[in-house]
C-alpha atoms as a PDB file:
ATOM      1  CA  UNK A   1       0.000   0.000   0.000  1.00  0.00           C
ATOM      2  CA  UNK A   2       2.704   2.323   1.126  1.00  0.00           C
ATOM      3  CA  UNK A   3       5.999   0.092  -0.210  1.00  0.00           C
ATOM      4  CA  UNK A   4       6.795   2.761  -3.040  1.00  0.00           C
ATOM      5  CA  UNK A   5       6.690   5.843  -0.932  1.00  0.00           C
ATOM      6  CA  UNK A   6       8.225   4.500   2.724  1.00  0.00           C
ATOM      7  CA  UNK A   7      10.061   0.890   2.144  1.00  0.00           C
ATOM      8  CA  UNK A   8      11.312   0.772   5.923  1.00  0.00           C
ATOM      9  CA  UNK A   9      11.157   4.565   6.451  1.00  0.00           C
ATOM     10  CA  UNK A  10      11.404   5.700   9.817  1.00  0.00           C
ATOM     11  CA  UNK A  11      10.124   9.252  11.425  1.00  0.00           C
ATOM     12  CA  UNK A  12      11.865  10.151  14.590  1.00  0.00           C
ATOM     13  CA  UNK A  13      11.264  12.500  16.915  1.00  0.00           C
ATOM     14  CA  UNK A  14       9.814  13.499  20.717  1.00  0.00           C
ATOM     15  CA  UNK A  15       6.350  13.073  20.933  1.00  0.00           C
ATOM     16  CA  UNK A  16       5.039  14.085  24.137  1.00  0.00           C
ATOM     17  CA  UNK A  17       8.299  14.056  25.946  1.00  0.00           C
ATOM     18  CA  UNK A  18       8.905  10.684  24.492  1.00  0.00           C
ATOM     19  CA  UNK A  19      11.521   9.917  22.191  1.00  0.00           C
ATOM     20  CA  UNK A  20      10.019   7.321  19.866  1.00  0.00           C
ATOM     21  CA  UNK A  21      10.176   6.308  16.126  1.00  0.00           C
ATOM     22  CA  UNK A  22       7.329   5.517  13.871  1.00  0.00           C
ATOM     23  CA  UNK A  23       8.596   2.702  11.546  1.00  0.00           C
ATOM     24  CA  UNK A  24       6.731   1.576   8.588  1.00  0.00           C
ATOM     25  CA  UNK A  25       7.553  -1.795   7.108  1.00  0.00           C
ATOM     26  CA  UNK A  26       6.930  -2.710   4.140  1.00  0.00           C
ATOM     27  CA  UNK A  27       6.950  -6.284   3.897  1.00  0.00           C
ATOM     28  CA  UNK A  28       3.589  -6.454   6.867  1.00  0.00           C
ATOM     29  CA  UNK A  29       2.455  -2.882   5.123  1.00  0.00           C
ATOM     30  CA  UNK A  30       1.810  -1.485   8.867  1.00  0.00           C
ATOM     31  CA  UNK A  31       2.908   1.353  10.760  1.00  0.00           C
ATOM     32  CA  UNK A  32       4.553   0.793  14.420  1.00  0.00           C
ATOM     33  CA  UNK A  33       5.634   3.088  16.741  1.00  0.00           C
ATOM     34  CA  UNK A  34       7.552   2.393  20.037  1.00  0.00           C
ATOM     35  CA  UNK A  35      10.780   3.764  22.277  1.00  0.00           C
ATOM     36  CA  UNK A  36      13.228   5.062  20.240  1.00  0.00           C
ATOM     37  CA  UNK A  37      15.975   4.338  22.340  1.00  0.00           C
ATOM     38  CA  UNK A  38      17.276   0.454  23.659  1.00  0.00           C
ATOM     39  CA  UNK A  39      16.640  -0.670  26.293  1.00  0.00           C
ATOM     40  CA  UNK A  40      19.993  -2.598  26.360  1.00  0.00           C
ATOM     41  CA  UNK A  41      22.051   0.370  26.223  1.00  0.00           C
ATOM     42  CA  UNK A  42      20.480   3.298  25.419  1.00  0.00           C
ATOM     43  CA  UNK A  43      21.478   3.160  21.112  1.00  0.00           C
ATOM     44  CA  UNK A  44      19.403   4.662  18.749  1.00  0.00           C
ATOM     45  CA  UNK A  45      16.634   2.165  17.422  1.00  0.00           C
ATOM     46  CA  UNK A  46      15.761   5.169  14.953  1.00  0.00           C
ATOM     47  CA  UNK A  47      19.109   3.778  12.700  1.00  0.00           C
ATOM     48  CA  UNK A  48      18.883   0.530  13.196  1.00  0.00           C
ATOM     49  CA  UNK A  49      17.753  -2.746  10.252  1.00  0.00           C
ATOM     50  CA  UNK A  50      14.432  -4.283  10.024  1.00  0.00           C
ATOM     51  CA  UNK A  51      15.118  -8.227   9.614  1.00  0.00           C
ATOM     52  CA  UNK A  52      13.412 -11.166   9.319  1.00  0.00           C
ATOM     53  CA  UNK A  53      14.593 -13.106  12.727  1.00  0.00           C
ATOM     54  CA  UNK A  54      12.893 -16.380  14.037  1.00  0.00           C
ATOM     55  CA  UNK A  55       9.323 -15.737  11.394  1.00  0.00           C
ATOM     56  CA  UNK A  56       9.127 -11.799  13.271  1.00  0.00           C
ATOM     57  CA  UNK A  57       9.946  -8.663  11.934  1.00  0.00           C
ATOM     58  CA  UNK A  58      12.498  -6.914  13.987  1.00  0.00           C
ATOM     59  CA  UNK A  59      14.712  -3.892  14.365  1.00  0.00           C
ATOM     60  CA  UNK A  60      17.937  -4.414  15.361  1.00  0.00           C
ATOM     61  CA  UNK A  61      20.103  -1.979  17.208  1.00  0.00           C
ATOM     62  CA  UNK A  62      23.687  -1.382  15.712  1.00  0.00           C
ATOM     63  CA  UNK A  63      25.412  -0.759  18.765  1.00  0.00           C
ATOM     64  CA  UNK A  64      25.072  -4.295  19.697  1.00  0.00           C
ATOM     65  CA  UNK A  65      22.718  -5.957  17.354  1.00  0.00           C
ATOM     66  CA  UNK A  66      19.933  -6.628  19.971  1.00  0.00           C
ATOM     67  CA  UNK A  67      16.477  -6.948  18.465  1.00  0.00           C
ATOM     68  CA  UNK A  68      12.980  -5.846  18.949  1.00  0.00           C
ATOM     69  CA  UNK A  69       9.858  -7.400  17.488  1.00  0.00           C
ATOM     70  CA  UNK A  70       8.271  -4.853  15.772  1.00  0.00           C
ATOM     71  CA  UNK A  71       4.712  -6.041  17.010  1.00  0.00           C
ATOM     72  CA  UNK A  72       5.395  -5.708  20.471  1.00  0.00           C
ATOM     73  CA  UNK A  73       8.657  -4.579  21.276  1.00  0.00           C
ATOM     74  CA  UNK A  74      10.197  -7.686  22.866  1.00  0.00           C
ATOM     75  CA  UNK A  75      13.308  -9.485  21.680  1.00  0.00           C
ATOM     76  CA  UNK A  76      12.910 -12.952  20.504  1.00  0.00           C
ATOM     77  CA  UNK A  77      15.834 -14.101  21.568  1.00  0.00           C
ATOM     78  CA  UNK A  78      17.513 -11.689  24.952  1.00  0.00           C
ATOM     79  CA  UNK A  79      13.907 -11.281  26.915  1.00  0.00           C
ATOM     80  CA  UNK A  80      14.804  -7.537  27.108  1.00  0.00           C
ATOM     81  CA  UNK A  81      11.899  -5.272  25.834  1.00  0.00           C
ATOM     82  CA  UNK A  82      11.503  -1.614  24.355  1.00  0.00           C
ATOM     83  CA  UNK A  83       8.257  -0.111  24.845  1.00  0.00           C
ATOM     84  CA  UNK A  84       5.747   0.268  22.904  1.00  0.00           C
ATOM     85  CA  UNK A  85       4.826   4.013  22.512  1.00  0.00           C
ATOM     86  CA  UNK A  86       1.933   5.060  24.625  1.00  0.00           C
ATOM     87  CA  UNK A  87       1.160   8.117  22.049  1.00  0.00           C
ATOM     88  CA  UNK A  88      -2.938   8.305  21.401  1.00  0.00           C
ATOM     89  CA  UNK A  89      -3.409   7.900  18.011  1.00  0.00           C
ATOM     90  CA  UNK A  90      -4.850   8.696  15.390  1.00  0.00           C
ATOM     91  CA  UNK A  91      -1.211  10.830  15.094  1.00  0.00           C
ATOM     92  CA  UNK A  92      -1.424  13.532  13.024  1.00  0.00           C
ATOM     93  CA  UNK A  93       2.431  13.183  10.714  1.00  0.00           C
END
């Protein structure tokens, strides 16, 4: 739907005093939003790949290559989690 205007486009920014990043992937063709920060050690999710890992879509951080499902924010393989932004939406972009 949106794969030829924002193949894994990511907006960043503070939303409410949050930092988070809206990520939209093409390959599920949904938006997600969460913490734009990890919760491993604090790099910047905003930068980081979306893979395939384990059947989930994930980010992964490139400080240290820990990843996120995209769905939900937990990592399907360390047990840490990023959370999911609590913004109200609709979001106006």
């Amino acid at each position: 739907m949106f794969s030829h205007v924002l193949p894994h486009r990511r907006l960043y920014g503070d939303a409410e005093g949050e930092d988070v990043v809206l990520i939209y992937d093409d390959k599920s063709e949904k938006f997600y939003a969460m913490d734009a920060v990890c919760s491993h050690e604090g790099g910047p999710l905003d930068l980081g790949d979306i893979e395939d890992i384990d059947g989930d879509r994930c980010i992964v951080c490139p400080w240290h290559h820990f990843e996120f499902r995209l769905c939900d924010g937990q990592s399907p393989t360390t047990g840490l989690q990023v959370g999911k932004s609590k913004l109200k939406l609709p979001l106006l972009i």
